[in-house]
Protein backbone atom coordinates (compact mmCIF):
# COMPACT_ATOMS: atom_id res chain seq x y z
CA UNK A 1 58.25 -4.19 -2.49
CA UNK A 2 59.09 -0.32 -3.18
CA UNK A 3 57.65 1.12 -6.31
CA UNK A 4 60.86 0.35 -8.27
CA UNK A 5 60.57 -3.02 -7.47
CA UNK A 6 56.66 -3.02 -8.49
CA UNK A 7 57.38 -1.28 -11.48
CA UNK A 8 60.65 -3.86 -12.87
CA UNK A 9 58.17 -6.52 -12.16
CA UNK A 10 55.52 -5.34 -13.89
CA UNK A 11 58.08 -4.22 -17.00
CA UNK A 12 59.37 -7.43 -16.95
CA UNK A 13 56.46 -9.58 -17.52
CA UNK A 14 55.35 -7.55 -20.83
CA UNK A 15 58.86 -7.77 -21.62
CA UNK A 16 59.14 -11.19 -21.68
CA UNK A 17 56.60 -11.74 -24.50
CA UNK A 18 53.10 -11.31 -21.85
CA UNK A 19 52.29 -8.08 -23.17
CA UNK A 20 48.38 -7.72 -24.33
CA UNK A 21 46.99 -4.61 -26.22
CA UNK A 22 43.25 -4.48 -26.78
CA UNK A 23 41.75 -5.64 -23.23
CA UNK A 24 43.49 -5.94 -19.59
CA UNK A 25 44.38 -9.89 -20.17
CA UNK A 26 43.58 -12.31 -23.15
CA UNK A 27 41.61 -14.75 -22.26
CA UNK A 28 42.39 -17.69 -24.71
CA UNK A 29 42.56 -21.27 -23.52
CA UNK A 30 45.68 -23.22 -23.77
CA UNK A 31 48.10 -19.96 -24.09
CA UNK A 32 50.09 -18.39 -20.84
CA UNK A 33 47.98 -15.07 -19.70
CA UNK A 34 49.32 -11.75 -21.05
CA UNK A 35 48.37 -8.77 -19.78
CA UNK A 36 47.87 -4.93 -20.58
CA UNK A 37 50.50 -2.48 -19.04
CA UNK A 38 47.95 -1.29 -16.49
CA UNK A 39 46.89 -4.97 -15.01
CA UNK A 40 50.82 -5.77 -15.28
CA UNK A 41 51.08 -2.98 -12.89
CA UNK A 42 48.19 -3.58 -11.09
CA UNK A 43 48.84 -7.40 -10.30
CA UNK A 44 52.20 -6.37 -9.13
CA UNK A 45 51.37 -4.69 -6.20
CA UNK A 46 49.89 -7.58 -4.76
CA UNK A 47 47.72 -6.95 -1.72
CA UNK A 48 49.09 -3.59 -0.88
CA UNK A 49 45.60 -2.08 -1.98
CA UNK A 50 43.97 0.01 -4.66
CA UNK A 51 45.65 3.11 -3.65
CA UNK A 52 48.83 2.13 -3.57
CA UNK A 53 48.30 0.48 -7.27
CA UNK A 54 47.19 3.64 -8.34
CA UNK A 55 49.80 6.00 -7.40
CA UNK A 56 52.01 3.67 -9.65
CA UNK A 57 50.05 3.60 -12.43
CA UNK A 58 50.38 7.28 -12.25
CA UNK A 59 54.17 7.45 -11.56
CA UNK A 60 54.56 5.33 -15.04
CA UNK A 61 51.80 7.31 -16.74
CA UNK A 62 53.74 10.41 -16.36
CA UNK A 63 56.31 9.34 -19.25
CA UNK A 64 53.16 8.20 -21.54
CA UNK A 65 53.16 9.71 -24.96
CA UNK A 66 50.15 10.93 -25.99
CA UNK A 67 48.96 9.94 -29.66
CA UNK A 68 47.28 12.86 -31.26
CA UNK A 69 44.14 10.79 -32.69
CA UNK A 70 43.55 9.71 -29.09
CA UNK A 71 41.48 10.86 -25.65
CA UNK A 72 43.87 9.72 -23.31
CA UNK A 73 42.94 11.98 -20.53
CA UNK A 74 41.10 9.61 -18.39
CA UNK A 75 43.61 6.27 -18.41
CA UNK A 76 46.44 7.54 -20.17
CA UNK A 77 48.71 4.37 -19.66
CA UNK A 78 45.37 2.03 -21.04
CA UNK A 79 45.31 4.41 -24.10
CA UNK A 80 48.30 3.89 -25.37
CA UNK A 81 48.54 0.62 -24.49
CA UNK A 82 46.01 -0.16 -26.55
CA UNK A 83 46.87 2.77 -29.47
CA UNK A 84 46.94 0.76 -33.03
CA UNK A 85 50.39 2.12 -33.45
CA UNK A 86 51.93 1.02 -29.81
CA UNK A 87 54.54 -1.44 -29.84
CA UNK A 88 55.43 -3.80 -27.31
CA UNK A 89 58.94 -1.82 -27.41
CA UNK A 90 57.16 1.67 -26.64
CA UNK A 91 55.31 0.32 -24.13
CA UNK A 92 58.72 -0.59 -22.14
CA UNK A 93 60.28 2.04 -22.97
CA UNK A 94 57.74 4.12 -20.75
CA UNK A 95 58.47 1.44 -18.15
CA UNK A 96 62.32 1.67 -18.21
CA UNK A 97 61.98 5.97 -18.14
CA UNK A 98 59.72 5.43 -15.04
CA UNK A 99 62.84 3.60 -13.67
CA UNK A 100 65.23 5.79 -14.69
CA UNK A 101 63.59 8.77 -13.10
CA UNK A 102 62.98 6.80 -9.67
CA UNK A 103 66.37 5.76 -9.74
CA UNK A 104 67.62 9.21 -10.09
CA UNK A 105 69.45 8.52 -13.37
């Protein structure tokens, strides 16, 4: 997979209602794992290693918002993630301007 490929995967999965804020996965019995925007990421890179993973993350984290009331410098993709006032539609829209960038549109 190319990182267009990891990325729609990863945007994909929180699209389709697997989206967690708050921690990297839920972890509550009986209901399908969601996951954060960085482990979404993360998972979708498979076995292709930690470096790889990260240069994705910080393709996608370029197009991250920051939230004034927040210290996003170290994981800036986590922070807003997990910002009170992120939406599950903010969260893709980073996703889909990652795309459209790589994609040259």
């Amino acid at each position: 997979m190319n990182d267009i490929d990891i990325i729609r995967t990863a945007r994909n999965r929180i699209a389709s209602g697997k989206w967690w804020k708050g921690s990297a996965r839920n972890h509550e019995g009986g209901e399908e794992e969601k996951v954060c925007a960085d482990t979404a990421l993360y998972e979708a890179t498979y076995n292709r290693g930690d470096v790889e993973a990260h240069k994705v993350v910080a393709l996608v984290e370029r197009f991250v918002p920051i939230k004034s009331d927040s210290d996003a410098s170290l994981c800036p993709l986590a922070m807003f993630n997990d910002h009170p006032s992120t939406t599950l539609s903010d969260v893709v829209d980073v996703f889909d301007k990652a795309l459209a960038e790589l994609r040259g549109l």
